[in-house]
Protein backbone atom coordinates (compact mmCIF):
# COMPACT_ATOMS: atom_id res chain seq x y z
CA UNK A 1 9.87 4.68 10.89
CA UNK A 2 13.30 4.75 12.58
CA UNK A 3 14.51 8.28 13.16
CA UNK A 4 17.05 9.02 10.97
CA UNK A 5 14.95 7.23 8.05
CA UNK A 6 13.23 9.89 6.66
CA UNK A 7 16.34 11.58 4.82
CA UNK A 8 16.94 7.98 3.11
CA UNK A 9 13.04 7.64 2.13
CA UNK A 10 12.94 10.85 0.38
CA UNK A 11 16.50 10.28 -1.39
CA UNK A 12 15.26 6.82 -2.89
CA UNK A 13 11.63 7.35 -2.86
CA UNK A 14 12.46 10.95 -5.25
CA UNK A 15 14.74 9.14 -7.04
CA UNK A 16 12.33 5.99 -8.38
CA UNK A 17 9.58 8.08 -8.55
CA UNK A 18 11.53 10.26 -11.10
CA UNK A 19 12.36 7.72 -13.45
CA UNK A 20 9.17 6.35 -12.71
CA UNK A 21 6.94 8.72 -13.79
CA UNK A 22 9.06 9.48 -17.11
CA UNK A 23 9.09 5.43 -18.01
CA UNK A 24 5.82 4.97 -17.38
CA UNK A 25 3.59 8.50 -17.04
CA UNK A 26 1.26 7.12 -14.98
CA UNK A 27 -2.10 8.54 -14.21
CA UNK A 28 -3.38 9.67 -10.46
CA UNK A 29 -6.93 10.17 -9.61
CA UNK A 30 -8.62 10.88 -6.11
CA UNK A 31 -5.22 12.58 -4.85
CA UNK A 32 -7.34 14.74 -3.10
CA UNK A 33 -8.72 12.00 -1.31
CA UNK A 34 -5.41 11.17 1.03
CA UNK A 35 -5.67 13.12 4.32
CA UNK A 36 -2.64 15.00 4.99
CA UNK A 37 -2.02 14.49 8.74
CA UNK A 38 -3.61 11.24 10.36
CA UNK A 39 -2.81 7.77 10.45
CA UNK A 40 -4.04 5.62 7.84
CA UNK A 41 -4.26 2.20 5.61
CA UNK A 42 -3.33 1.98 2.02
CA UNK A 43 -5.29 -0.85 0.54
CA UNK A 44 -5.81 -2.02 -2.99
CA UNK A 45 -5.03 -4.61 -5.77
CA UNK A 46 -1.96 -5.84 -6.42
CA UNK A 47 -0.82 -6.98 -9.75
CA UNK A 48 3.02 -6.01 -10.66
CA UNK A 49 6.19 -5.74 -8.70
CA UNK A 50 5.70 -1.72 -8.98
CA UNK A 51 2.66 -1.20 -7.49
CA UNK A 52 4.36 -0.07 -4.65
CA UNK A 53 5.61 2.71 -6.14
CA UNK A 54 2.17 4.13 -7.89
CA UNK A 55 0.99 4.87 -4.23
CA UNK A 56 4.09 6.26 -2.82
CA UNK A 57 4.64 8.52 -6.16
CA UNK A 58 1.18 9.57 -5.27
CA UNK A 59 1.78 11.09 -2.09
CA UNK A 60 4.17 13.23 -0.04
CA UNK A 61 3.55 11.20 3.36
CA UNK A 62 5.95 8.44 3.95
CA UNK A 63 4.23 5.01 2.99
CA UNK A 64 5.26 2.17 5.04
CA UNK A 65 4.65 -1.17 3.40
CA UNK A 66 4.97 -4.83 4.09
CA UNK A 67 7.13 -6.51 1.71
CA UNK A 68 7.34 -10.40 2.02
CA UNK A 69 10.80 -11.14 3.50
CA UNK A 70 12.08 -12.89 0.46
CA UNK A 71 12.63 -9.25 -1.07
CA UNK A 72 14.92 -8.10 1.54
CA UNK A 73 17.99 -9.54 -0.46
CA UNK A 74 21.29 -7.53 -1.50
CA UNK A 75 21.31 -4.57 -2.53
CA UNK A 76 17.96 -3.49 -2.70
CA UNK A 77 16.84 -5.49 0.70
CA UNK A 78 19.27 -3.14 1.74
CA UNK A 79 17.52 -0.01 0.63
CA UNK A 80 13.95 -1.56 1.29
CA UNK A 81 15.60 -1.66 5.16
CA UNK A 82 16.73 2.10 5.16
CA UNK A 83 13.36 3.38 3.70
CA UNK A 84 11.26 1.43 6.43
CA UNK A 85 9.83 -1.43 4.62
CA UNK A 86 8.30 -3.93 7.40
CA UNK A 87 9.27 -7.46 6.63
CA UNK A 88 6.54 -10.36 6.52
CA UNK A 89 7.38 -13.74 6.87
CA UNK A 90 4.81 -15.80 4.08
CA UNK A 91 3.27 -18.81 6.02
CA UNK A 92 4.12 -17.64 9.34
CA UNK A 93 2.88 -15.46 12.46
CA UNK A 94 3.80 -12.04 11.93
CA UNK A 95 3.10 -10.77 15.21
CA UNK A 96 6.72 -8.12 14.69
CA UNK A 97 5.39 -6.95 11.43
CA UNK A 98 1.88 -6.77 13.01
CA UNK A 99 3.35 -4.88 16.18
CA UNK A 100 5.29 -2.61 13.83
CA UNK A 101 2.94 -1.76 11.46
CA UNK A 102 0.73 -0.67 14.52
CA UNK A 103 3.71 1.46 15.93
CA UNK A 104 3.40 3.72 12.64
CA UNK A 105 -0.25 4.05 12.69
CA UNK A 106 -0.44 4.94 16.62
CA UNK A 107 2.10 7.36 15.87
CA UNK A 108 -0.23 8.80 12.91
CA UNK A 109 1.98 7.29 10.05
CA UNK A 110 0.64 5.51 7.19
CA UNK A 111 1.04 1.51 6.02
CA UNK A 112 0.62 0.27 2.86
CA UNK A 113 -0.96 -3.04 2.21
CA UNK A 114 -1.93 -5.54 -0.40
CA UNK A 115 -4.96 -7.50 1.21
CA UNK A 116 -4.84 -10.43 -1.31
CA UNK A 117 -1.45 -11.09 0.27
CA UNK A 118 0.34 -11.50 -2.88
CA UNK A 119 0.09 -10.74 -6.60
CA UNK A 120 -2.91 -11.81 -8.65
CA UNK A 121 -1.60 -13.44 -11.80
CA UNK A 122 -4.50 -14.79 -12.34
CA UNK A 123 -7.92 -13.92 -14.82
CA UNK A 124 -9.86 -13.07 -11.42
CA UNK A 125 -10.68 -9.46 -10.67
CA UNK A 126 -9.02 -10.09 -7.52
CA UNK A 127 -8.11 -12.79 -5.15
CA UNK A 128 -9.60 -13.17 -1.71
CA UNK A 129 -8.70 -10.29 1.06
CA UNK A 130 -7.15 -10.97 3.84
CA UNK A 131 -8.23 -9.55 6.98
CA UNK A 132 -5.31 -8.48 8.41
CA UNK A 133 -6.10 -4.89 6.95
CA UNK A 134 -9.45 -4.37 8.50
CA UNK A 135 -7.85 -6.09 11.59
CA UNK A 136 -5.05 -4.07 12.00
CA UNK A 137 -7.65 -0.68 11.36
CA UNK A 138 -9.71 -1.69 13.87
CA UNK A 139 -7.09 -2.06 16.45
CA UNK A 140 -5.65 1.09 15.48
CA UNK A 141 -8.50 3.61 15.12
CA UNK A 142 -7.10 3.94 11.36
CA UNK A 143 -9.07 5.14 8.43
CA UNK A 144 -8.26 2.71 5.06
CA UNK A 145 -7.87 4.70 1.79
CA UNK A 146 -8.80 2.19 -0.77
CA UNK A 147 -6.99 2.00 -4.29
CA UNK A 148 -7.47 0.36 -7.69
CA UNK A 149 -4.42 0.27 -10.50
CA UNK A 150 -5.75 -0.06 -13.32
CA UNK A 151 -4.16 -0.57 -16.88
CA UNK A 152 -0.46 -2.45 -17.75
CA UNK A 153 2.98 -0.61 -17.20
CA UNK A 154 3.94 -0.20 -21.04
CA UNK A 155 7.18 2.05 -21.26
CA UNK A 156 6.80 5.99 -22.62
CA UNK A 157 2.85 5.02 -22.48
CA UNK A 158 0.20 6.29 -20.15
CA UNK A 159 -1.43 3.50 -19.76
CA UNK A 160 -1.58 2.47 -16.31
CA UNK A 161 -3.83 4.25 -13.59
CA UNK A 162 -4.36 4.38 -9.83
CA UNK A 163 -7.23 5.38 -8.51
CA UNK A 164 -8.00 6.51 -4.60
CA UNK A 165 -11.66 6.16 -3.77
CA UNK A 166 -13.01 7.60 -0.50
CA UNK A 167 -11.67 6.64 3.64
CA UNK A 168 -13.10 4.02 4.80
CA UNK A 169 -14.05 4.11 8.96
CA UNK A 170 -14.14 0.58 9.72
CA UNK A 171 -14.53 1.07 13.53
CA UNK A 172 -18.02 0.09 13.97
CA UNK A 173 -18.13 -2.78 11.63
CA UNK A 174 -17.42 -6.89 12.23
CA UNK A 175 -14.45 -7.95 10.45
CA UNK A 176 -15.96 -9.90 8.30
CA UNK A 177 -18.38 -6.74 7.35
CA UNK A 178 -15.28 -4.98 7.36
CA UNK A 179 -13.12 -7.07 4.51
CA UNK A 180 -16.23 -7.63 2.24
CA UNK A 181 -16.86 -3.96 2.64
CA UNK A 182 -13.22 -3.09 1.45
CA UNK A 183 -12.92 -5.41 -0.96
CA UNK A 184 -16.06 -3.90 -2.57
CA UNK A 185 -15.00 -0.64 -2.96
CA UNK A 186 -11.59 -1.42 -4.74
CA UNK A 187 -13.56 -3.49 -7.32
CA UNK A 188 -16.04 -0.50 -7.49
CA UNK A 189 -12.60 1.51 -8.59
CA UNK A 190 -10.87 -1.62 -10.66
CA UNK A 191 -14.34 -1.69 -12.16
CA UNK A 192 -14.42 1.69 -13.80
């Protein structure tokens, strides 16, 4: 993250989790799975615009995620800026957002990540994982905290649920070992 960005993640980040949390009490379990001090990967299913949000309310480390650039728009592209969203560019190289997201984690920060790439609207489970995430942890030394959301975001309801299963050390492994490996464990947690 920039310097200087920190005060402006906490300010916003505070602020949505707040309302957050009393629209939609959501549910955290395996908090006491996210390591406190090294760098590490985010990864799980994505379903609804506020997924972003049920990891970041989750933890007090700053959580760095890739947001397609299309999202970057007025007021709130301005905000996503300030609290050190990296932009991604659908359909393209994203060698800056690659190279930036690898800053954070070789300075011990955390990313999160989406590997389906986009949300599922579909009846599937889940769509197919990139491997950009197992890519990007192998180049990086980084541990990958999988998560599963589980449940719809009803207002004044707890009905929706994120899950954290255990790290992941993907250092040894092939990528392609590597995604199917990931991908297994956040259906092991959408599963339950």
């Amino acid at each position: 993250m920039k310097k200087g960005n920190d005060k402006s993640y906490r300010f916003y980040t505070s602020i949505a989790t707040f309302l957050f949390k009393v629209l939609y009490k959501p549910q955290v379990i395996g908090k006491e799975n996210i390591p406190e001090d090294e760098s590490l990967i985010f990864a799980g299913n994505h379903k609804h615009a506020f997924d972003p949000l049920m990891v970041i309310m989750s933890t007090k480390r700053i959580v760095h995620y890739m947001a397609k650039n299309e999202l970057f728009k007025g007021p709130v592209g301005l905000i996503f800026d300030k609290i050190g969203l990296i932009r991604i560019y659908p359909n393209k190289s994203n060698q800056i957002a690659v190279i930036d997201a690898e800053k954070v984690l070789n300075n011990g920060g955390t990313i999160g990540i989406f590997p389906e790439g986009t949300r599922n609207r579909t009846e599937k489970e889940l769509l197919n994982f990139k491997r950009g995430t197992v890519r990007m942890a192998k180049a990086t030394n980084t541990k990958i905290l999988p998560f599963a959301i589980r449940g719809d975001y009803k207002l004044f309801r707890k009905s929706v649920v994120i899950e954290f299963g255990n790290v992941i050390d993907v250092s040894q492994m092939e990528i392609e070992e590597a995604n199917s490996y990931l991908k297994e464990e956040v259906l092991k947690l959408l599963r339950k």
